[in-house]
N, C-alpha and C. Protein backbone atom coordinates (compact mmCIF):
# COMPACT_ATOMS: atom_id res chain seq x y z
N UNK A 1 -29.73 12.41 -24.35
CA UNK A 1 -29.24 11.16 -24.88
C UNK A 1 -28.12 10.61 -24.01
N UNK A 2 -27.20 11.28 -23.69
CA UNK A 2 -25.95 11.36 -22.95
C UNK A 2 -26.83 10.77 -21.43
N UNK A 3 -28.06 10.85 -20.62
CA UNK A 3 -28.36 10.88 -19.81
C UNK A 3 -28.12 8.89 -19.78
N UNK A 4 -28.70 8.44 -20.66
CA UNK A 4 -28.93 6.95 -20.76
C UNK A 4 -27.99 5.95 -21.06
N UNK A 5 -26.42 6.89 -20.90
CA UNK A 5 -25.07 5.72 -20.85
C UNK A 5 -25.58 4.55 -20.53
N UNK A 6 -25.84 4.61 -18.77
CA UNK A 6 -25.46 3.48 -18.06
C UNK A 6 -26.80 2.57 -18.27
N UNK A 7 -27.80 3.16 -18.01
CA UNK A 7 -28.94 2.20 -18.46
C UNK A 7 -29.34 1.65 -20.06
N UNK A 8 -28.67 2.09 -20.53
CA UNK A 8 -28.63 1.55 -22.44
C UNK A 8 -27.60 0.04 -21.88
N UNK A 9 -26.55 0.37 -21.47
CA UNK A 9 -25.20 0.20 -21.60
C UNK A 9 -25.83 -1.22 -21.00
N UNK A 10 -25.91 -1.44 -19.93
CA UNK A 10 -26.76 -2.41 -18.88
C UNK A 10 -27.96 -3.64 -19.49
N UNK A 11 -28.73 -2.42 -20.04
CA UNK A 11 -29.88 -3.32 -21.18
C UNK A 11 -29.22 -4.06 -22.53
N UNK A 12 -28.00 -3.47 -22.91
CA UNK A 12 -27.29 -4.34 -23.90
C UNK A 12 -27.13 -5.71 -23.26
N UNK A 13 -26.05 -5.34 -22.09
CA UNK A 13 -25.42 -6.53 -21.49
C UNK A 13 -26.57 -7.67 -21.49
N UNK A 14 -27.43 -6.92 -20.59
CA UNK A 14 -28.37 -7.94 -19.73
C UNK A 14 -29.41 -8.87 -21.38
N UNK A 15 -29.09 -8.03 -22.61
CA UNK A 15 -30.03 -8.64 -23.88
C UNK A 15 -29.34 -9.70 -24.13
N UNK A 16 -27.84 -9.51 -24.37
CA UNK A 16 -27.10 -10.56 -24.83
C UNK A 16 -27.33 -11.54 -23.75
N UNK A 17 -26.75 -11.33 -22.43
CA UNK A 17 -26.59 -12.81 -21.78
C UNK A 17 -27.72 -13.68 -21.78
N UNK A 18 -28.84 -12.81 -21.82
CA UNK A 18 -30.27 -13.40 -21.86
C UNK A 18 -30.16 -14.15 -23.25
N UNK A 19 -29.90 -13.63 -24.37
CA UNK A 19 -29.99 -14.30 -25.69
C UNK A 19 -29.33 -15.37 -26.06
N UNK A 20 -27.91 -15.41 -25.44
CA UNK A 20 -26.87 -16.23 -25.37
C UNK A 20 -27.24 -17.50 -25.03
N UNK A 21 -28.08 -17.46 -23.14
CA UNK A 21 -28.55 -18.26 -22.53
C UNK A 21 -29.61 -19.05 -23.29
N UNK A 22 -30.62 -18.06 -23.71
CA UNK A 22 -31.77 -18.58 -24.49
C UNK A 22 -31.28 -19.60 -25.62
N UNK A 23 -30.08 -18.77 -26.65
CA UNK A 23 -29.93 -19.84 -27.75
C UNK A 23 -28.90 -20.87 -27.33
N UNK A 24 -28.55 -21.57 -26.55
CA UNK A 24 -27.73 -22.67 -25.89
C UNK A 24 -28.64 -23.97 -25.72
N UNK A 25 -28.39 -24.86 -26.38
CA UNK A 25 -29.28 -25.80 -26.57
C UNK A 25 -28.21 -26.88 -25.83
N UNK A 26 -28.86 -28.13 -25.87
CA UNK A 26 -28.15 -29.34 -25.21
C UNK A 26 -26.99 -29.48 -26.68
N UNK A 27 -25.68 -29.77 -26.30
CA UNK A 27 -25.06 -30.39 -27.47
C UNK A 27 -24.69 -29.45 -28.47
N UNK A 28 -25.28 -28.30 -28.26
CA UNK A 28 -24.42 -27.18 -29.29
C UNK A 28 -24.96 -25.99 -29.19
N UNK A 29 -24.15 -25.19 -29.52
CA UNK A 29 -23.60 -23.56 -29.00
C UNK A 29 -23.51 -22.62 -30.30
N UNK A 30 -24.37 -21.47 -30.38
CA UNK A 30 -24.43 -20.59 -31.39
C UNK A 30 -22.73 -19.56 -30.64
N UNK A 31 -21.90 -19.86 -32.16
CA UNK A 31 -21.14 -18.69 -32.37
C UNK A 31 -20.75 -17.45 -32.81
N UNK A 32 -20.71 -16.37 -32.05
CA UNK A 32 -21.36 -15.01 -33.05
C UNK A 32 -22.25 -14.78 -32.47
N UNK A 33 -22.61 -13.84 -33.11
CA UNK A 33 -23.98 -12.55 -32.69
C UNK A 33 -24.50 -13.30 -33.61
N UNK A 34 -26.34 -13.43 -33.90
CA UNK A 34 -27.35 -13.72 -35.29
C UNK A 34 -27.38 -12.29 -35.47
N UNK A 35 -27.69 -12.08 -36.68
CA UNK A 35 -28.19 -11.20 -37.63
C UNK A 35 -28.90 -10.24 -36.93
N UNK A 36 -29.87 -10.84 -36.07
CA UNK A 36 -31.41 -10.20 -35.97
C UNK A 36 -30.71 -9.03 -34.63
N UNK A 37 -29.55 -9.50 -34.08
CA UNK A 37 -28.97 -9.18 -32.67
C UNK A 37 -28.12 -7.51 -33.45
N UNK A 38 -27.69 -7.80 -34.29
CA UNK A 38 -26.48 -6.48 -34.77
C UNK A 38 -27.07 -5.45 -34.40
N UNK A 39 -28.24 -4.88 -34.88
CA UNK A 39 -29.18 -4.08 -34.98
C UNK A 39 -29.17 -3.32 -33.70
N UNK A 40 -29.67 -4.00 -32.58
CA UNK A 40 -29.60 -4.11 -31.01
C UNK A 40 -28.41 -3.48 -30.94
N UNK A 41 -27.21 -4.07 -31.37
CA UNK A 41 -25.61 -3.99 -30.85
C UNK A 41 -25.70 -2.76 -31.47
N UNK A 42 -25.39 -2.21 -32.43
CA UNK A 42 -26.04 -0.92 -33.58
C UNK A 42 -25.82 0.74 -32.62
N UNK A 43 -27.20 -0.09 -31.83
CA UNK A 43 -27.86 0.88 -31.58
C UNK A 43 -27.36 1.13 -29.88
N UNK A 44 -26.03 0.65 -29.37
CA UNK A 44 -25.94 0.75 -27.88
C UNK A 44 -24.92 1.40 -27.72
N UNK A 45 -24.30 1.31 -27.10
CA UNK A 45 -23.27 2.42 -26.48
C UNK A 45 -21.73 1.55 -26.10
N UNK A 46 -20.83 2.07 -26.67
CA UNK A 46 -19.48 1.66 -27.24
C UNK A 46 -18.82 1.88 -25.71
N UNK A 47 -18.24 1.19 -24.84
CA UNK A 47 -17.50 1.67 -23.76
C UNK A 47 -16.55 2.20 -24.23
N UNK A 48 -15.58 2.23 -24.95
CA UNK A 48 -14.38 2.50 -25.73
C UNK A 48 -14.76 3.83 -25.92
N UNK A 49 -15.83 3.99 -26.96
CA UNK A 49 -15.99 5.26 -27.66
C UNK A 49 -16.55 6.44 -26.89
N UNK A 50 -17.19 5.79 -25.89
CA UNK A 50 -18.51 6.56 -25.22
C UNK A 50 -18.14 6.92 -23.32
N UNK A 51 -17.39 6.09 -22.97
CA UNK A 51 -17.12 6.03 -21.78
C UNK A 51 -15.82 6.02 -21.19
N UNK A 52 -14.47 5.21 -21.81
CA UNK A 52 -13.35 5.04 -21.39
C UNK A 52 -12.70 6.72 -21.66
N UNK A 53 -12.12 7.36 -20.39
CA UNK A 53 -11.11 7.90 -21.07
C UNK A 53 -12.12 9.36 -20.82
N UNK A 54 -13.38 9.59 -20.95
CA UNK A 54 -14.70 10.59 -20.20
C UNK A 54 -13.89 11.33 -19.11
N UNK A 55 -13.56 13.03 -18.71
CA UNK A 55 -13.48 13.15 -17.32
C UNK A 55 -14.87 13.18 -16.87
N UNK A 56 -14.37 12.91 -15.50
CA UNK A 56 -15.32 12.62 -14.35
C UNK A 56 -15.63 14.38 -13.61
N UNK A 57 -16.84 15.21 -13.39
CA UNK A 57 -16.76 16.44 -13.21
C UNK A 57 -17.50 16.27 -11.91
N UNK A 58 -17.55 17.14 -11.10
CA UNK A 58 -18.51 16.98 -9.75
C UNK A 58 -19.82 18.26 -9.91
N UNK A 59 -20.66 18.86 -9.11
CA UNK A 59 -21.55 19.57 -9.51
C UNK A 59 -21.37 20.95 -9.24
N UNK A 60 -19.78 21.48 -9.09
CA UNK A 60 -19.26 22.71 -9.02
C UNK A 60 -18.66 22.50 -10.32
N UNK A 61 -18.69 21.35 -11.43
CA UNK A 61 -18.21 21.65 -12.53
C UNK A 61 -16.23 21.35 -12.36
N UNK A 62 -15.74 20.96 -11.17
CA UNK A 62 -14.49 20.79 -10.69
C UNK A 62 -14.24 19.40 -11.95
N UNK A 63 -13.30 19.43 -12.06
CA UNK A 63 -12.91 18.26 -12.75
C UNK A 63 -11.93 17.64 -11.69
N UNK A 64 -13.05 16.02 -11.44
CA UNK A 64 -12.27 15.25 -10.45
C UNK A 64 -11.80 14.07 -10.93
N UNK A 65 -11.74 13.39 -11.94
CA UNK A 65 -10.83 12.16 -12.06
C UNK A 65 -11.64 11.95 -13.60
N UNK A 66 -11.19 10.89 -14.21
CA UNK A 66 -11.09 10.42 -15.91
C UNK A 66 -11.34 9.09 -15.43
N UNK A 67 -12.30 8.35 -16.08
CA UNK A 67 -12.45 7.41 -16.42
C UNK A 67 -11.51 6.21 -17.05
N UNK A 68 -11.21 5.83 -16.57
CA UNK A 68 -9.81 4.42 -16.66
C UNK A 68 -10.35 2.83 -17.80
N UNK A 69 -11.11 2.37 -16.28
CA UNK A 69 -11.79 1.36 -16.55
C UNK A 69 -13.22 1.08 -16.72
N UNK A 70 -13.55 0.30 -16.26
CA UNK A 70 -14.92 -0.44 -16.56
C UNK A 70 -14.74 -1.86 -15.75
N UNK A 71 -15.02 -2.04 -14.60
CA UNK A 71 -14.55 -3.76 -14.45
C UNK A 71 -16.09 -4.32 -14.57
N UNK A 72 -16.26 -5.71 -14.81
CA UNK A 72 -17.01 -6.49 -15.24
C UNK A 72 -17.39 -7.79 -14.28
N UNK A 73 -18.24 -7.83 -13.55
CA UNK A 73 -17.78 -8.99 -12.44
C UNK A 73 -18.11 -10.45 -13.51
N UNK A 74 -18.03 -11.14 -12.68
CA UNK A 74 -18.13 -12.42 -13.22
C UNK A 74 -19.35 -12.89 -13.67
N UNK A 75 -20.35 -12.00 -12.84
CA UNK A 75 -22.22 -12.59 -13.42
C UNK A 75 -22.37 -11.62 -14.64
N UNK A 76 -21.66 -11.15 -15.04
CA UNK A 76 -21.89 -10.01 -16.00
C UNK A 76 -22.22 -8.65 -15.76
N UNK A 77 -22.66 -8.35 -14.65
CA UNK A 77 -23.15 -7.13 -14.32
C UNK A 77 -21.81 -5.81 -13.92
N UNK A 78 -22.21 -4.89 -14.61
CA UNK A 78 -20.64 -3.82 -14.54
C UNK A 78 -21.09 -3.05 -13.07
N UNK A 79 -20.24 -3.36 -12.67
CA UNK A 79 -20.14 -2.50 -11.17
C UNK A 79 -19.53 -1.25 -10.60
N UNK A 80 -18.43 -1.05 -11.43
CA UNK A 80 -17.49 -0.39 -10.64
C UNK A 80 -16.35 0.22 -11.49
N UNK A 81 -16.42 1.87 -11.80
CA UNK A 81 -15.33 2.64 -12.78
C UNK A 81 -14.91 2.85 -12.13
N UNK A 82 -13.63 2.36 -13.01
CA UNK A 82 -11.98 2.63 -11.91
C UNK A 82 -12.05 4.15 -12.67
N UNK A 83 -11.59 5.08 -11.74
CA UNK A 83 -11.28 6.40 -12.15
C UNK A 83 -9.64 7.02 -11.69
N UNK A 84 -8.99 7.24 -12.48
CA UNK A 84 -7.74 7.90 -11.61
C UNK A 84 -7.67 9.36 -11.74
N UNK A 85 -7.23 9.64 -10.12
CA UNK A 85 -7.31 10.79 -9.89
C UNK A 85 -5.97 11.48 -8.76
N UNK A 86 -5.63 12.63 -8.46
CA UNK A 86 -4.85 13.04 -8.22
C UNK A 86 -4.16 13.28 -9.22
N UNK A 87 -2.83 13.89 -8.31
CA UNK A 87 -1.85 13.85 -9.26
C UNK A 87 -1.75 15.43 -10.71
N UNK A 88 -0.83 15.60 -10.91
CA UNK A 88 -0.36 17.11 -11.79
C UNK A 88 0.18 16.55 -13.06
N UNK A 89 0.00 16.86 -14.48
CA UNK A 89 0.59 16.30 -15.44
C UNK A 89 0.71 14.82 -15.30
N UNK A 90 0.05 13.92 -15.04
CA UNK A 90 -0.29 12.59 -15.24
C UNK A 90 0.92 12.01 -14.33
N UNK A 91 1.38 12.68 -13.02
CA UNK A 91 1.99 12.45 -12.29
C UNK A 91 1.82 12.53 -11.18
N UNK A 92 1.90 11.18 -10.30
CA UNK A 92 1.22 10.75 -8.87
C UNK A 92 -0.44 10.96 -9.21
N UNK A 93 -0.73 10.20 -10.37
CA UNK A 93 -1.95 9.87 -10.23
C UNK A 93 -2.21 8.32 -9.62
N UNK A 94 -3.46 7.90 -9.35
CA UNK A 94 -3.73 6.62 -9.03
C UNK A 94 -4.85 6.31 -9.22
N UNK A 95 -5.23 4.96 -9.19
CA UNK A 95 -6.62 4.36 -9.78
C UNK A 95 -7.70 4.46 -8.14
N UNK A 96 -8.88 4.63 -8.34
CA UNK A 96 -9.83 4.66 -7.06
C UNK A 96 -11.18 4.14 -7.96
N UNK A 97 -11.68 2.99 -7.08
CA UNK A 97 -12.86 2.06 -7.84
C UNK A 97 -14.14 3.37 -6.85
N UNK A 98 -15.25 3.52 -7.74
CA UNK A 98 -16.18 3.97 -7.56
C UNK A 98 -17.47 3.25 -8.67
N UNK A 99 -18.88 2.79 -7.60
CA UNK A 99 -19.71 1.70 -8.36
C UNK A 99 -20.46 3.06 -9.48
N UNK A 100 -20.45 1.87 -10.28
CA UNK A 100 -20.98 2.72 -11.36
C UNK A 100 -22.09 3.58 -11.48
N UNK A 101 -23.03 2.76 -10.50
CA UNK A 101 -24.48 3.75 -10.58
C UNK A 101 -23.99 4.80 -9.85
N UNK A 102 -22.72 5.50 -9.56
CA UNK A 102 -23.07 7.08 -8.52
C UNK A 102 -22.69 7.99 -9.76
N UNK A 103 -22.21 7.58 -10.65
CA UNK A 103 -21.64 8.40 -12.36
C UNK A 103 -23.21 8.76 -13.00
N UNK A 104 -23.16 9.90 -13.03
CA UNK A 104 -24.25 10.30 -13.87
C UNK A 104 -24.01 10.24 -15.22
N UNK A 105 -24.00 10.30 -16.69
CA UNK A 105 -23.51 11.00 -18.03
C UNK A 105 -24.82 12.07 -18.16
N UNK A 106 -24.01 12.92 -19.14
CA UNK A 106 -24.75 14.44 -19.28
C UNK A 106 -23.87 15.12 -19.94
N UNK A 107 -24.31 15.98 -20.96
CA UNK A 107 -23.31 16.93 -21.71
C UNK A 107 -21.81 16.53 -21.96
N UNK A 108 -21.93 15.17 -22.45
CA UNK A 108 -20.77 14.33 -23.08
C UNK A 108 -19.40 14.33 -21.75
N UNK A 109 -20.06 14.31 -20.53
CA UNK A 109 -19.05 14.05 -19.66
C UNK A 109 -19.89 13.11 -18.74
N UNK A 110 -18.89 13.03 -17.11
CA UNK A 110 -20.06 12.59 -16.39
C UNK A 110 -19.95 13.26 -15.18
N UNK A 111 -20.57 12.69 -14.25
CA UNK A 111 -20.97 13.98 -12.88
C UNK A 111 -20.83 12.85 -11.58
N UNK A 112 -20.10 13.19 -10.83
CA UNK A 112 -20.19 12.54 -9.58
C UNK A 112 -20.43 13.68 -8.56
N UNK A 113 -22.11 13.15 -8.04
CA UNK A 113 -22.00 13.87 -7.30
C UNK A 113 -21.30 14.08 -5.60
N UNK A 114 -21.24 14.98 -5.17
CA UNK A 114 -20.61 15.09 -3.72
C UNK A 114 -19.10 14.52 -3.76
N UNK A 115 -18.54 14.79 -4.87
CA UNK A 115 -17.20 14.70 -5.28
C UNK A 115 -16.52 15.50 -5.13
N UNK A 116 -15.29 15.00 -4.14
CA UNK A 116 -14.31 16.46 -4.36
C UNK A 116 -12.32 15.84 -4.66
N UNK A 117 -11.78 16.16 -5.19
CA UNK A 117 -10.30 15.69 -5.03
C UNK A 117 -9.34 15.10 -3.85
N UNK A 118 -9.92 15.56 -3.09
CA UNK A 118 -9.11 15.27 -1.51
C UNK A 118 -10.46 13.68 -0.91
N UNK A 119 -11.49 13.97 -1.23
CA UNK A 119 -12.33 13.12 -0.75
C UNK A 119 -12.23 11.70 -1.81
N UNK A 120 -11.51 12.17 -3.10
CA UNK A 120 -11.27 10.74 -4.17
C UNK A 120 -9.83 10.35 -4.21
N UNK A 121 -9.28 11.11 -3.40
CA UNK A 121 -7.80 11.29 -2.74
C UNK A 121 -7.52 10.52 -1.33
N UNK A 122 -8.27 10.27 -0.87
CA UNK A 122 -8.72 9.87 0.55
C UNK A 122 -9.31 8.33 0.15
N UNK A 123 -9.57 7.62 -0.78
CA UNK A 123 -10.10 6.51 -0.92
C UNK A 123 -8.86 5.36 -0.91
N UNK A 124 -9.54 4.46 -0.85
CA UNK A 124 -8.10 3.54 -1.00
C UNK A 124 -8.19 3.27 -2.38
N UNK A 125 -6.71 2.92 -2.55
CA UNK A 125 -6.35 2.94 -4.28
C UNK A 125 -6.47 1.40 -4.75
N UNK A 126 -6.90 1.20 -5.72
CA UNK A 126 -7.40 0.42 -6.64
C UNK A 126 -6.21 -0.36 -7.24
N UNK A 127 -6.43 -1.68 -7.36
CA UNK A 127 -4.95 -2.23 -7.89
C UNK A 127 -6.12 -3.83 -8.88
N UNK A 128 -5.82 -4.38 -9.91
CA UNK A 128 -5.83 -5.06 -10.64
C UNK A 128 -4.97 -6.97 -9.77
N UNK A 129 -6.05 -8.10 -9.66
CA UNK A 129 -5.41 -8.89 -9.26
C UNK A 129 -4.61 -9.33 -10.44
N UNK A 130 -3.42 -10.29 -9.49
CA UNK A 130 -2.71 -10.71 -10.35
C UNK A 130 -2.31 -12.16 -10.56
């Protein structure tokens, strides 16, 4: 179940904007989800609940960075978990963007493979425009 985060997660997005688009008529704009949509929503996967905040493990089982963010580009499509990593007791850690499809989920974590600390240590660090 855990395997189908990102592709559930994706097919939500991509239902709504499609539905959104679809119900947009000339001259007026459905507000809200319809009824028939909850169901859909129901049944998908909570970034909050399901993803934010996840450590990130590599395939020696190493625990290499926690899940931060989620950024969202502008066409809608999610690209890119900010993960922060480094750092001892939540000190001299920092944010490093990695695209979302290299995150596996599995056994309520996730898996990057060919991940190591010094190599997510070695990335350039991630900063929020302002």
């Amino acid at each position: 179940m855990h395997k189908t985060v990102v592709p559930r997660l994706l097919g939500v997005m991509m239902f709504l904007v499609a539905a959104n688009a679809a119900a947009q008529v000339a001259g007026s704009m459905t507000i809200g989800v319809p009824a028939t949509e909850l169901v859909t929503l129901a049944k998908g996967w909570s970034v909050k609940n399901q993803i934010l905040g996840k450590v990130v493990y590599n395939e020696k089982d190493e625990k290499v960075g926690q899940v931060e963010d989620i950024i969202v580009t502008p066409d809608k499509a999610i690209s890119y978990a900010i993960l922060s990593v480094g750092g001892f007791l939540g000190l001299g850690e920092r944010d490093v963007a990695i695209p979302f499809t290299q995150l596996k989920a599995g056994d309520g974590k996730f898996l990057l493979r060919g991940a190591t600390k010094d190599a997510l240590k070695a990335l350039p660090a991630f900063s929020y425009a302002k």
